[in-house]
C-alpha atoms as a PDB file:
ATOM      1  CA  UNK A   1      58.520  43.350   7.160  1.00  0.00           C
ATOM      2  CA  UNK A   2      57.613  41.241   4.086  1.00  0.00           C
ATOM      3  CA  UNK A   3      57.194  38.259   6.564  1.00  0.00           C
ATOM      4  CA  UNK A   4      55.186  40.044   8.145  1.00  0.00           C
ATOM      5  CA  UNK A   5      52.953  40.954   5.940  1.00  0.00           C
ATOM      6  CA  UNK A   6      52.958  37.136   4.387  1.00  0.00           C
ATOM      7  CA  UNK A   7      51.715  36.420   7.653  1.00  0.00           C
ATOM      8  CA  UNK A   8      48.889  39.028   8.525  1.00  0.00           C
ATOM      9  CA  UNK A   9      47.436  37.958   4.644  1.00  0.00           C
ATOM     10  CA  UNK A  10      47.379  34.298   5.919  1.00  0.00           C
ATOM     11  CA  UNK A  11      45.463  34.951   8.666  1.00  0.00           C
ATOM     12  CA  UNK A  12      43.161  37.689   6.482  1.00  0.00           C
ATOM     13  CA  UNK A  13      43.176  34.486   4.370  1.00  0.00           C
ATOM     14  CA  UNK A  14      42.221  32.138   7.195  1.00  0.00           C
ATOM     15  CA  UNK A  15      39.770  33.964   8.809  1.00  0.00           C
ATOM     16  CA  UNK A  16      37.753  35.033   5.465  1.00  0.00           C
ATOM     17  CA  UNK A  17      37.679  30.722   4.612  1.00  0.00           C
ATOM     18  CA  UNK A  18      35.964  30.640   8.372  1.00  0.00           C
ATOM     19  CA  UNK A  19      33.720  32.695   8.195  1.00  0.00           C
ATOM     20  CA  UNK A  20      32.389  31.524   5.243  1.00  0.00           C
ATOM     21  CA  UNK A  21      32.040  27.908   6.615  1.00  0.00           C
ATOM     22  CA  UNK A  22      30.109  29.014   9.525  1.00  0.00           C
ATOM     23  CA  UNK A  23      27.633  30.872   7.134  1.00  0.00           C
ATOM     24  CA  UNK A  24      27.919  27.562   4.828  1.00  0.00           C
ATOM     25  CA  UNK A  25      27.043  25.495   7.663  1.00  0.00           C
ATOM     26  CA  UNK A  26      24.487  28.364   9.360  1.00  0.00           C
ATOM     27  CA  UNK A  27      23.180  27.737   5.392  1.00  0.00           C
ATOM     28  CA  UNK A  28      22.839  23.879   5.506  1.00  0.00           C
ATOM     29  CA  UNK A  29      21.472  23.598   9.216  1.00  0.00           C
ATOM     30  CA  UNK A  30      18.473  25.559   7.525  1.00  0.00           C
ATOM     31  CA  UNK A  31      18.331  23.634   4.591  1.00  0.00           C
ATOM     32  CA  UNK A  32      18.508  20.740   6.434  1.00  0.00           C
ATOM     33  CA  UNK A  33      15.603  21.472   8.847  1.00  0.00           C
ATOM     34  CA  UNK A  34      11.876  20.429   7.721  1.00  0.00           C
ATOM     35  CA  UNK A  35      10.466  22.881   9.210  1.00  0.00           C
ATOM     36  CA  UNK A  36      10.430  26.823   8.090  1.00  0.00           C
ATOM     37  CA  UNK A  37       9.213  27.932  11.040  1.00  0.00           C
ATOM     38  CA  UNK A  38       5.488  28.413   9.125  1.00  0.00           C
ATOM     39  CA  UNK A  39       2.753  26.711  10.897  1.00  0.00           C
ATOM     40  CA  UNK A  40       2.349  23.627  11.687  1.00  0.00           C
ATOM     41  CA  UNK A  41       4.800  20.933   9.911  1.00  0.00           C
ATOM     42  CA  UNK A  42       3.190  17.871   8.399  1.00  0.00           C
ATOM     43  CA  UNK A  43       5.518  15.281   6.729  1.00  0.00           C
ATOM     44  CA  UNK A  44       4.694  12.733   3.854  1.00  0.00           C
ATOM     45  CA  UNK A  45       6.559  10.089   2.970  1.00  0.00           C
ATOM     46  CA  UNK A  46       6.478   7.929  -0.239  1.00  0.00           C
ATOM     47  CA  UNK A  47       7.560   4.768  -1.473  1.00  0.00           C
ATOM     48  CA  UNK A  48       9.732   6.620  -4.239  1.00  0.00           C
ATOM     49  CA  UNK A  49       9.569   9.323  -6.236  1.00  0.00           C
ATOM     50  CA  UNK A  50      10.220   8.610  -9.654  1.00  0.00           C
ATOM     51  CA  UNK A  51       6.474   7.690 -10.339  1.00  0.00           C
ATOM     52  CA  UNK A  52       5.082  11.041 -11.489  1.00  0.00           C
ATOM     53  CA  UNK A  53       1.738   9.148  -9.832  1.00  0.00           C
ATOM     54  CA  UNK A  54       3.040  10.430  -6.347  1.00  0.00           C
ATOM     55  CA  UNK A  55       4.422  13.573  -7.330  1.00  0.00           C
ATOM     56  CA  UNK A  56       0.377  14.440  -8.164  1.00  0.00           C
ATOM     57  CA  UNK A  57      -0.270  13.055  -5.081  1.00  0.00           C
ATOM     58  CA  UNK A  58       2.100  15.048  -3.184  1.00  0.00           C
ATOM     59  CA  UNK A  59       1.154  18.633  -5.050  1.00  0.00           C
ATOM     60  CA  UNK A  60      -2.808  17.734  -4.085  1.00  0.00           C
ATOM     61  CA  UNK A  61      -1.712  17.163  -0.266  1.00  0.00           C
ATOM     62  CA  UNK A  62       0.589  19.815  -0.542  1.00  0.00           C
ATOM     63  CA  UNK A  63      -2.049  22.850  -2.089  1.00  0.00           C
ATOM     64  CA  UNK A  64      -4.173  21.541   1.536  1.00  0.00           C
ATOM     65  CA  UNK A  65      -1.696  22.241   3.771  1.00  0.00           C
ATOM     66  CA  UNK A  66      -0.141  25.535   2.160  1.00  0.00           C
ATOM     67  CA  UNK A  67      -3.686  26.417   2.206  1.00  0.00           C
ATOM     68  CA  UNK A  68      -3.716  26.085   6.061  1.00  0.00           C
ATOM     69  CA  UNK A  69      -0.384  28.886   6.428  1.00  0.00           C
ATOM     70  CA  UNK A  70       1.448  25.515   7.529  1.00  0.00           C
ATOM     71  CA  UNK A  71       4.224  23.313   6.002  1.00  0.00           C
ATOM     72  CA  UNK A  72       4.694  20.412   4.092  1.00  0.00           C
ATOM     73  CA  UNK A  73       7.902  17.674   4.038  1.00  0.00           C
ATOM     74  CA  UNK A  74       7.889  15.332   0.791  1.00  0.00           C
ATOM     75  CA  UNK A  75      10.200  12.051   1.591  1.00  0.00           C
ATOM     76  CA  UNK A  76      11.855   9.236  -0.656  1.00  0.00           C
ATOM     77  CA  UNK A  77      12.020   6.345   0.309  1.00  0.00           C
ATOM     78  CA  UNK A  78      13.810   5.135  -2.697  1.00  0.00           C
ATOM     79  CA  UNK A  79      11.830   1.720  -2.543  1.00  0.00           C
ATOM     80  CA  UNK A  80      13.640   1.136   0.854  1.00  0.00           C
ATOM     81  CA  UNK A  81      12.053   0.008   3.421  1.00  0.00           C
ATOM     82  CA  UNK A  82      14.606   0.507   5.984  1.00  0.00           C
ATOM     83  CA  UNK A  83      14.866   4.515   4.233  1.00  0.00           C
ATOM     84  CA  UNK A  84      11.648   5.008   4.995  1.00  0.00           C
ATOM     85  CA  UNK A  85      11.940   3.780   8.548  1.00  0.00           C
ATOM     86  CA  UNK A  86      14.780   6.051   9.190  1.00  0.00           C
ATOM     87  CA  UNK A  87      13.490   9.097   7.493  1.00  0.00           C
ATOM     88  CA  UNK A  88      10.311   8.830   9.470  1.00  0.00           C
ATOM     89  CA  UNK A  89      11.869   8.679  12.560  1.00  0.00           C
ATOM     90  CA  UNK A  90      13.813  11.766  12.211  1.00  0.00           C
ATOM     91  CA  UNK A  91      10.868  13.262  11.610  1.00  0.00           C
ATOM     92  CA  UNK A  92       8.773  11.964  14.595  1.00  0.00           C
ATOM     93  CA  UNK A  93      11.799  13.778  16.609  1.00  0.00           C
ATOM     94  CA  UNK A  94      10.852  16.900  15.610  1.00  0.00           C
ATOM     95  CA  UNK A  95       7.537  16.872  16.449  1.00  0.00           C
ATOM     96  CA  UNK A  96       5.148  16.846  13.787  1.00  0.00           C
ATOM     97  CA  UNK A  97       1.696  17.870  14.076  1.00  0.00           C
ATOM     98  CA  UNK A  98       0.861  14.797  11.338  1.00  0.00           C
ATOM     99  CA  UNK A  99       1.796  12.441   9.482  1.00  0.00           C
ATOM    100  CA  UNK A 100       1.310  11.043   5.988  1.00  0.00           C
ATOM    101  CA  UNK A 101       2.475   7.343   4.732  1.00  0.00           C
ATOM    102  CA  UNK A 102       2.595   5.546   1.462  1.00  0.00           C
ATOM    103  CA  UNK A 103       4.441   2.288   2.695  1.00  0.00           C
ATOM    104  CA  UNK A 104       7.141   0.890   1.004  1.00  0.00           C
ATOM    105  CA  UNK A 105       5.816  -2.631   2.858  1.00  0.00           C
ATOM    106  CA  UNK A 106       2.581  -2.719   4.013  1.00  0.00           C
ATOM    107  CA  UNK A 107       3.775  -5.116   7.360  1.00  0.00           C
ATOM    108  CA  UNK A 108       7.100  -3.839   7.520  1.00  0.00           C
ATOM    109  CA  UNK A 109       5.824  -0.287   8.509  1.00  0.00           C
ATOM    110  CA  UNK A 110       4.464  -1.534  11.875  1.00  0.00           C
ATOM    111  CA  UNK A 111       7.399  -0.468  13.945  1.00  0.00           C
ATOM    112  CA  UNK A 112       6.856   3.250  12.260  1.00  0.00           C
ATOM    113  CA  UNK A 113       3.507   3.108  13.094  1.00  0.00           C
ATOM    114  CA  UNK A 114       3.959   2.005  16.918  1.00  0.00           C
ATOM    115  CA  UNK A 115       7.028   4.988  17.027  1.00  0.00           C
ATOM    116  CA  UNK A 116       4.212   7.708  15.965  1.00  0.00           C
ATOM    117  CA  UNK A 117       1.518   6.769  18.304  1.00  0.00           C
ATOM    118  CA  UNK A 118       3.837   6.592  21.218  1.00  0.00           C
ATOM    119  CA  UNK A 119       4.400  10.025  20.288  1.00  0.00           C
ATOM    120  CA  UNK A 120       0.896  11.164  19.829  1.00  0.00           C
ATOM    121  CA  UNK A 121       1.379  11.849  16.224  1.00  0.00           C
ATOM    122  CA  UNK A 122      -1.337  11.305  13.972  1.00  0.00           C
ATOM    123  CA  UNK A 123      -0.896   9.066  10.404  1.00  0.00           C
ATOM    124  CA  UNK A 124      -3.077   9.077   7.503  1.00  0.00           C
ATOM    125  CA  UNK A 125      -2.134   6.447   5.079  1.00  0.00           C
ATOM    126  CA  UNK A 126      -2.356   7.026   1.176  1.00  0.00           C
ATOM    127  CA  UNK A 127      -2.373   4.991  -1.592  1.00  0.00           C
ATOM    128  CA  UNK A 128      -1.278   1.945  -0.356  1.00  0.00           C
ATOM    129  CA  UNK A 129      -2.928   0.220   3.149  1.00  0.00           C
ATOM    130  CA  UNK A 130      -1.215  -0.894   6.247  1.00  0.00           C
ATOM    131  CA  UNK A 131      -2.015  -4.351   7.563  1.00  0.00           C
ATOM    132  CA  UNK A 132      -2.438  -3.159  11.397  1.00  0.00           C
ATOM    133  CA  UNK A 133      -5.206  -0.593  10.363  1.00  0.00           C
ATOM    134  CA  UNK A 134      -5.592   0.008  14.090  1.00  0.00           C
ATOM    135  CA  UNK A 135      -2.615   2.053  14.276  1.00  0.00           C
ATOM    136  CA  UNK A 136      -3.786   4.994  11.606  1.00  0.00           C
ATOM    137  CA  UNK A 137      -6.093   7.909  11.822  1.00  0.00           C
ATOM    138  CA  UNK A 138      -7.357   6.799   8.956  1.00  0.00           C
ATOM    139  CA  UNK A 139      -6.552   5.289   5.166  1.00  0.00           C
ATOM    140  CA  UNK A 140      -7.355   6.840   1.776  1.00  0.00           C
ATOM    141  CA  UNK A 141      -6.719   4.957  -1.270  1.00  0.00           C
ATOM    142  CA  UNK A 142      -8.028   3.889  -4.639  1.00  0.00           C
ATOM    143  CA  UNK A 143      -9.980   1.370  -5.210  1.00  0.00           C
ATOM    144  CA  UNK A 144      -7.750  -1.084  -5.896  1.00  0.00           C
ATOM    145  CA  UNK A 145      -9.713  -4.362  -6.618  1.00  0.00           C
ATOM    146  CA  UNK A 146     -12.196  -2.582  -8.531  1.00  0.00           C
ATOM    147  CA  UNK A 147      -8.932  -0.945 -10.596  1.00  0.00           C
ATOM    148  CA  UNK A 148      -8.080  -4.783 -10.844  1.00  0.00           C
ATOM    149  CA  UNK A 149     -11.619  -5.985 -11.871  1.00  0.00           C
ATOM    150  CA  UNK A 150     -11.765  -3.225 -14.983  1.00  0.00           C
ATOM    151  CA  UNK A 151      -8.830  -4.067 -16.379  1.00  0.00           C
ATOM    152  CA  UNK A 152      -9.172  -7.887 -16.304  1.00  0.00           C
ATOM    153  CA  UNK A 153     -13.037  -7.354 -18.060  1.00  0.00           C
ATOM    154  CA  UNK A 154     -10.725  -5.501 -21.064  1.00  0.00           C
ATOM    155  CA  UNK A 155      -8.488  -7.939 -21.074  1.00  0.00           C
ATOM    156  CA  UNK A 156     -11.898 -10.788 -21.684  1.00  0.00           C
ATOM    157  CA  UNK A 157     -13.561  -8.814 -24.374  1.00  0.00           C
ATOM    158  CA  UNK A 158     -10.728  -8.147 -26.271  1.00  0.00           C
ATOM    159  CA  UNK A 159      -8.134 -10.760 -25.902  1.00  0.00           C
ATOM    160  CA  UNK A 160      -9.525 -14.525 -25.759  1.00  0.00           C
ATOM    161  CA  UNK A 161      -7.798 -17.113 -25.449  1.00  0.00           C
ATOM    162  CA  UNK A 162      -5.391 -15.566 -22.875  1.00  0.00           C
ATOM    163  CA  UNK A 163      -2.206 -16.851 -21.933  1.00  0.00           C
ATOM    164  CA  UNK A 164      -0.946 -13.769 -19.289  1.00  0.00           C
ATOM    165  CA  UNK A 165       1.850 -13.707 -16.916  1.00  0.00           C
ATOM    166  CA  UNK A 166       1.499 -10.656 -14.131  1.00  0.00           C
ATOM    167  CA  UNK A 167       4.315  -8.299 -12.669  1.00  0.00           C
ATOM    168  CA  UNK A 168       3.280  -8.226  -9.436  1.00  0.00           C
ATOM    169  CA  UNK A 169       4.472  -5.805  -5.673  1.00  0.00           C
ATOM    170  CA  UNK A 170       3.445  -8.384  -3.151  1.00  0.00           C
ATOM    171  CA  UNK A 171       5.018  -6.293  -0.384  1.00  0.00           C
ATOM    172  CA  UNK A 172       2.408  -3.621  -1.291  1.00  0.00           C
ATOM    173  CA  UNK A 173      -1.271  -4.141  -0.239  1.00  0.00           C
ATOM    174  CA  UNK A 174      -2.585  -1.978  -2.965  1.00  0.00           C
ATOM    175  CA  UNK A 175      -0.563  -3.921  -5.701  1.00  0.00           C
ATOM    176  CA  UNK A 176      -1.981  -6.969  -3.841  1.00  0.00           C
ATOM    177  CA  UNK A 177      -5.436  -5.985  -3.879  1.00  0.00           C
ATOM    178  CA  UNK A 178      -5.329  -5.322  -7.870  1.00  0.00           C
ATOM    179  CA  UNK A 179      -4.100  -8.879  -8.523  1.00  0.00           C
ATOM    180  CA  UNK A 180      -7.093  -9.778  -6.236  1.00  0.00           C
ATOM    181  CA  UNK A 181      -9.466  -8.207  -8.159  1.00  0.00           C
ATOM    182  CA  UNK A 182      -7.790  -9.571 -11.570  1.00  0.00           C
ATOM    183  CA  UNK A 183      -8.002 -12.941 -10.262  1.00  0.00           C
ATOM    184  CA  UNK A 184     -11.414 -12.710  -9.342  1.00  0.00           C
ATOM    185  CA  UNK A 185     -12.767 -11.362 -12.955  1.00  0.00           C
ATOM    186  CA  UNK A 186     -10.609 -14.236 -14.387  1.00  0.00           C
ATOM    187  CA  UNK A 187     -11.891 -16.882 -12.323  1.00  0.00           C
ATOM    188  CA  UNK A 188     -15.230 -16.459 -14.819  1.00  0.00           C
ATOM    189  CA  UNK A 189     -13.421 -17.263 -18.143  1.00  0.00           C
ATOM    190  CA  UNK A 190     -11.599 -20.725 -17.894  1.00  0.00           C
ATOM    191  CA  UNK A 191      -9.607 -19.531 -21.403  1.00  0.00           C
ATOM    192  CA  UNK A 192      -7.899 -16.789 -19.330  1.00  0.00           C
ATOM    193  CA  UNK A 193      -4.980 -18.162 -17.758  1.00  0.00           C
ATOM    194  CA  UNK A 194      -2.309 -16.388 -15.844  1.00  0.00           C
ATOM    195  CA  UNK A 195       0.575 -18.808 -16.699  1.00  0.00           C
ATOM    196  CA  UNK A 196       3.323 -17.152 -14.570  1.00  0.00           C
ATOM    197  CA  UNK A 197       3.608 -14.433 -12.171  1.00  0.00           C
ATOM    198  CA  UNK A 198       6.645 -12.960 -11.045  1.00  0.00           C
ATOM    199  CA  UNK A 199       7.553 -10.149  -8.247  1.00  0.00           C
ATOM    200  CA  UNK A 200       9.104  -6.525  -9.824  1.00  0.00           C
ATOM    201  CA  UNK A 201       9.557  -2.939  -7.395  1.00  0.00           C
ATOM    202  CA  UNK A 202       6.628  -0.832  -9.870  1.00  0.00           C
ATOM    203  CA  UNK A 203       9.473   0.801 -11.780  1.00  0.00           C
ATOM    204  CA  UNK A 204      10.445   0.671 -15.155  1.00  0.00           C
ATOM    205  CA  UNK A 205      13.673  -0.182 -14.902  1.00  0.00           C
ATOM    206  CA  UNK A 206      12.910  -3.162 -12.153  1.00  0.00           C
ATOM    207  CA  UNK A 207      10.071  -4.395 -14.845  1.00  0.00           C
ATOM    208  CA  UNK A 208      12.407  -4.588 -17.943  1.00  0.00           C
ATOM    209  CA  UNK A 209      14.519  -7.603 -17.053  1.00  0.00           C
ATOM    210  CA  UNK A 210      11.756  -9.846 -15.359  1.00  0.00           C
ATOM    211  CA  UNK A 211       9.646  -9.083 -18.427  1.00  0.00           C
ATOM    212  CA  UNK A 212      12.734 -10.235 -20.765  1.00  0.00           C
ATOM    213  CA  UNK A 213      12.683 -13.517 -18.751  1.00  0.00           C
ATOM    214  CA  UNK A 214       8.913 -14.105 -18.899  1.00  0.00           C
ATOM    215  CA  UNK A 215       9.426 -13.519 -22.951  1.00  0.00           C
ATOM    216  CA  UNK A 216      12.221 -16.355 -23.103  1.00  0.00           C
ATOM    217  CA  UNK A 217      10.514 -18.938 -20.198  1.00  0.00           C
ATOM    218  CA  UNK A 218       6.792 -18.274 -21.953  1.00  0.00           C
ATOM    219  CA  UNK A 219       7.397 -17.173 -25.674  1.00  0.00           C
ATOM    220  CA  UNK A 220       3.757 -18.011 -26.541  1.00  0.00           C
ATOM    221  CA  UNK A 221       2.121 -15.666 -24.052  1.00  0.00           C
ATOM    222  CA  UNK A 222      -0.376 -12.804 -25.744  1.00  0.00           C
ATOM    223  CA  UNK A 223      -1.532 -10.900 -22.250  1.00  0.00           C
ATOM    224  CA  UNK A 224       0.330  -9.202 -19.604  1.00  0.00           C
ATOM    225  CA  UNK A 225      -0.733  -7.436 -16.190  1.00  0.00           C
ATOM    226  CA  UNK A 226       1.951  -5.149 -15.021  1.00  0.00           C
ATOM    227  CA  UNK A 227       0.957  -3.884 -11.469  1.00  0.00           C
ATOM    228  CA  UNK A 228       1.201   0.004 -12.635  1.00  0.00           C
ATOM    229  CA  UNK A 229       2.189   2.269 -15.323  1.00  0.00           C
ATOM    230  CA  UNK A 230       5.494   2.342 -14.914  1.00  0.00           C
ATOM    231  CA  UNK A 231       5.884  -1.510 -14.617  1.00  0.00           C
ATOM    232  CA  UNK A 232       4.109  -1.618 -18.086  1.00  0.00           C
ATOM    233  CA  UNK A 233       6.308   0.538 -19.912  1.00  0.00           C
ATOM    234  CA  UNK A 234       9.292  -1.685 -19.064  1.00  0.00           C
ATOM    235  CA  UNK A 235       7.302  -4.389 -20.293  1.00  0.00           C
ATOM    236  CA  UNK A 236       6.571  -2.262 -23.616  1.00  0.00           C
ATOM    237  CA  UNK A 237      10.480  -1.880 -23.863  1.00  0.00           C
ATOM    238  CA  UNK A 238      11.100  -5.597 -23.398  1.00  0.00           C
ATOM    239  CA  UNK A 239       8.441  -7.249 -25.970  1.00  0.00           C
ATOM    240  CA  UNK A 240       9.757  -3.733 -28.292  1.00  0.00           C
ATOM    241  CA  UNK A 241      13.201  -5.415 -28.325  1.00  0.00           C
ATOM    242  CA  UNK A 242      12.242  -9.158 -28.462  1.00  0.00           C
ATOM    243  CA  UNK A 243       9.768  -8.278 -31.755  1.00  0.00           C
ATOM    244  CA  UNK A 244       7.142  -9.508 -29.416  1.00  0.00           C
ATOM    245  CA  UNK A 245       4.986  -6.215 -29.164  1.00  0.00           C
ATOM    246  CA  UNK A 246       2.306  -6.485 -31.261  1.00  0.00           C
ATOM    247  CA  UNK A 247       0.888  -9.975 -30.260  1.00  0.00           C
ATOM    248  CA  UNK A 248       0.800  -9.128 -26.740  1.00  0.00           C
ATOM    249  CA  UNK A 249      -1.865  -6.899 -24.995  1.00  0.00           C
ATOM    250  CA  UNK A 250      -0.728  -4.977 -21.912  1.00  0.00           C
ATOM    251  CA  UNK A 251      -3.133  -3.600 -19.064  1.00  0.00           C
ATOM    252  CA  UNK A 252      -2.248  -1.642 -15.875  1.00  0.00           C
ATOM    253  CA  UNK A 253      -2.987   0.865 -13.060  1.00  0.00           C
ATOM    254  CA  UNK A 254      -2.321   4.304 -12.459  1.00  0.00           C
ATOM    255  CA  UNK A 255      -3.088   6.718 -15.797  1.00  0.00           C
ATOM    256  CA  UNK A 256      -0.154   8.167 -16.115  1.00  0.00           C
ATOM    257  CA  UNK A 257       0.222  10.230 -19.215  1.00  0.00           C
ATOM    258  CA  UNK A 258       3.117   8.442 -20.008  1.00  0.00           C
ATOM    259  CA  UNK A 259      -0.016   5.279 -20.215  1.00  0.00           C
ATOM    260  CA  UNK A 260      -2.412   7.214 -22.059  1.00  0.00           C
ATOM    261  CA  UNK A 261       0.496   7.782 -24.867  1.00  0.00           C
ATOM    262  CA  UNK A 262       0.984   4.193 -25.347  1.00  0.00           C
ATOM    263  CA  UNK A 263      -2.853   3.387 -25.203  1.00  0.00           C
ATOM    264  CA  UNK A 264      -2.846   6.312 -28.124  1.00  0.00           C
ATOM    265  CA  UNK A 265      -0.041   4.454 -29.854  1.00  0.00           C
ATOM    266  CA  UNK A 266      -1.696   1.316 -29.606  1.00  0.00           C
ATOM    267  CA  UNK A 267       1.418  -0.006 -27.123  1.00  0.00           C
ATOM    268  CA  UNK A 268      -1.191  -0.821 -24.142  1.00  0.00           C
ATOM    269  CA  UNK A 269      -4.606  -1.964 -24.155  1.00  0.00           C
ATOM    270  CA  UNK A 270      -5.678  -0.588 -21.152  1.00  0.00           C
ATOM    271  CA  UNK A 271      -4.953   0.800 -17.854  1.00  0.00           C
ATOM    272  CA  UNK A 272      -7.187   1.628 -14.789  1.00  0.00           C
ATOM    273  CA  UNK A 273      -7.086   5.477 -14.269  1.00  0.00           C
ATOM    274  CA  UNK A 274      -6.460   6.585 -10.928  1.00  0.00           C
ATOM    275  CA  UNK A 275      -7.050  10.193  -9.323  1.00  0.00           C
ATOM    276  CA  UNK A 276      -3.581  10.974  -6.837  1.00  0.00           C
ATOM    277  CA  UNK A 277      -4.053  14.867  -6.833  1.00  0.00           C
ATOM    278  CA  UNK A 278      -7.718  14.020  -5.138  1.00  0.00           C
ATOM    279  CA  UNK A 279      -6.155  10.972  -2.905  1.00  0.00           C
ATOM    280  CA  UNK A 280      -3.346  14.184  -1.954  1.00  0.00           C
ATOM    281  CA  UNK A 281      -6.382  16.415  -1.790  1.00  0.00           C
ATOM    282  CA  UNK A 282      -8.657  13.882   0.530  1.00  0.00           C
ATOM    283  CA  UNK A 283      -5.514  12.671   2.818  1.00  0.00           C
ATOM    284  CA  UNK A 284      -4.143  16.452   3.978  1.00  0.00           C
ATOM    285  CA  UNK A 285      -8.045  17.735   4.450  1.00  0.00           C
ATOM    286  CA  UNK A 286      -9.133  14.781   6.738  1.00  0.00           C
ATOM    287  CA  UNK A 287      -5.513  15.425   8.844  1.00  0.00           C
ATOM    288  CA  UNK A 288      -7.129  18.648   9.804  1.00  0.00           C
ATOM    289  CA  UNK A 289     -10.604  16.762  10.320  1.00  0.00           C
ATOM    290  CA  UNK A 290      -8.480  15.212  13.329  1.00  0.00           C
ATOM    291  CA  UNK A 291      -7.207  18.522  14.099  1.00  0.00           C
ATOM    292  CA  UNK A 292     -10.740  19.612  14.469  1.00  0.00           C
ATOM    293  CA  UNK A 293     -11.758  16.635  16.387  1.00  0.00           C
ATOM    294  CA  UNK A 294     -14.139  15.472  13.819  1.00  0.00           C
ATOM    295  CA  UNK A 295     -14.915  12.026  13.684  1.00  0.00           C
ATOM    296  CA  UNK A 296     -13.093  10.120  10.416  1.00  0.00           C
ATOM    297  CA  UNK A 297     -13.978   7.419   8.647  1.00  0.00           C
ATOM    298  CA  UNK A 298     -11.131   5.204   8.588  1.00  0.00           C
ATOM    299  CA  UNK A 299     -11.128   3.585   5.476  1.00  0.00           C
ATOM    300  CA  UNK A 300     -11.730   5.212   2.371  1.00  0.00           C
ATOM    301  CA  UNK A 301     -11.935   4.876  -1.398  1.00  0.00           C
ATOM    302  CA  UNK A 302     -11.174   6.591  -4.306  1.00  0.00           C
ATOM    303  CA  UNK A 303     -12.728   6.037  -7.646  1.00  0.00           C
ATOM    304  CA  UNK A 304     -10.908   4.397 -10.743  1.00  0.00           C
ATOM    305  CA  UNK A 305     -11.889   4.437 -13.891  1.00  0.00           C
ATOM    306  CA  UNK A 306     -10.953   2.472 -17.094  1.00  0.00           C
ATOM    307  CA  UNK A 307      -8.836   4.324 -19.937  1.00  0.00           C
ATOM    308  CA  UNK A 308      -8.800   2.628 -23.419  1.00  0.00           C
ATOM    309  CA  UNK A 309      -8.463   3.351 -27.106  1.00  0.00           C
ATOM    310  CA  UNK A 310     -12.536   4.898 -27.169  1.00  0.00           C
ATOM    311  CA  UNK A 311     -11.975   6.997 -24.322  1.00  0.00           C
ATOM    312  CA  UNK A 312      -8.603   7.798 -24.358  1.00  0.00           C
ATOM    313  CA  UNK A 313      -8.451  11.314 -25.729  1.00  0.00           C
ATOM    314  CA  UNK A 314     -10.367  12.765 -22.749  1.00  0.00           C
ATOM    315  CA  UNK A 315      -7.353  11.415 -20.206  1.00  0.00           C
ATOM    316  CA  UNK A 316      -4.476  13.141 -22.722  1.00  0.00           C
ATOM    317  CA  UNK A 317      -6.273  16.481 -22.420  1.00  0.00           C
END
């Protein structure tokens, strides 16, 4: 009898443990889903998300589409190109109505692009351009040469002679079109010279090192041009720990408060200010342009504007 009942507790036992794993995975197939079954679902996908510059951009995309009763996917690509690939053709199975890309590599992102037209999915690009434009709705980004340009005119009235090196995203057409527009103001001072220029992933921690080995290859240098905020405040942390602060000045893109703190502190000289909630904003409203059948313009710009020491208390409100 006590066998018995041994036995009839292991199955009680047994058949409590399944049940719970088909609610567990009933649970997880939910989670798991994009979609909540509100609306229409719209995806983004971004380059990574440990730039609080995309997070903005995300919540201004993402108060559009809420807006519209329909639902929003934010993806990481985790500076992975081949991520951002997969995750964006899982998506394209499940039939989105759009989509939105940052690219992790502006030519790389072709075979993506190909994958949603075949399907008849809309893209809208942010941020950062594609190099086959042909394949998007449309692209909204800063204005990435001008960002370039402001900085670079700082950099001349403030810092002459100039002996800078540059962090630089060559894989990423708005990083490349910043350089651009640095090179060009440059090109007017002949006592400006960018004596190195080596490639970083626009993240503090990928900044840090290559900074350290600009310090110990150019110990004389006085400027730098990291490609965004975050690529500057590895370079802070480097020149911090080589003593080498002070003498150098340091301009960027983006306007992250994390910037404006060391423009206050007199870590940074400068940094082009961009607006992501209003790229977010501008991106999700035109993908329901195309819903509409409205005509889109297919390229267009968002302001930047320069943040320095005189101005800088208006950005940290």
């Amino acid at each position: 009898m006590r066998r018995i009942k041994v036995k009839a507790i292991r199955f009680l036992v047994v058949m409590l443990i399944a049940v719970a794993l088909m609610a567990g995975c009933s649970n997880n197939a939910k989670q798991a889903g994009t979609s909540t079954g509100k609306g229409k679902l719209i995806g983004i996908s971004f380059q990574h998300m440990n730039n609080p510059f995309f997070v903005d951009l995300a919540e201004g995309a993402r108060k559009v589409v809420e807006a519209h009763g329909d639902t929003l996917v934010v993806m990481d690509s985790q500076s992975n190109s081949l991520k951002q690939k997969n995750d964006l053709s899982d998506l394209i199975m499940q039939k989105p109505a759009a989509i939105m890309i940052n690219p992790v590599n502006w030519e790389g992102i072709k075979g993506t692009l190909i994958e949603a037209k075949r399907a008849n999915v809309p893209v809208i690009v942010v941020d950062a351009p594609v190099k086959d434009q042909s394949l998007v709705t449309c692209t909204v980004a800063s204005d990435n040469v001008k960002a370039g340009e402001l900085i670079a005119e700082e950099l001349a009235r403030t810092t002459r002679p100039a002996k800078i090196v540059v962090l630089a995203l060559s894989i990423n057409k708005a990083c490349i079109d910043r350089v651009a527009g640095f090179k060009k103001v440059l090109a007017k001072y002949p006592d400006m010279r960018i004596v190195d220029e080596q490639e970083c992933k626009g993240t503090i921690e990928s900044s840090r090192p290559v900074m350290r080995d600009l310090i110990g290859r150019h110990p004389d240098i006085n400027a730098v041009f990291a490609i965004n905020d975050p690529s500057a405040l590895g370079c802070i942390s480097a020149l911090e720990s080589a003593g080498k602060l002070k003498n150098v000045k340091i301009v960027a893109v983006d306007g992250a408060k994390e910037a404006v703190a060391a423009i206050q502190e007199g870590q940074m000289l400068a940094t082009s200010a961009q607006f992501p909630k209003e790229i977010g904003r501008i991106a999700a409203e035109k993908v329901y342009e195309h819903f509409a059948g409205k005509t889109i313009e297919k390229d267009i710009k968002v302001k930047v504007e320069l943040i320095t020491a005189g101005n800088v208390d208006k950005f940290a409100q």
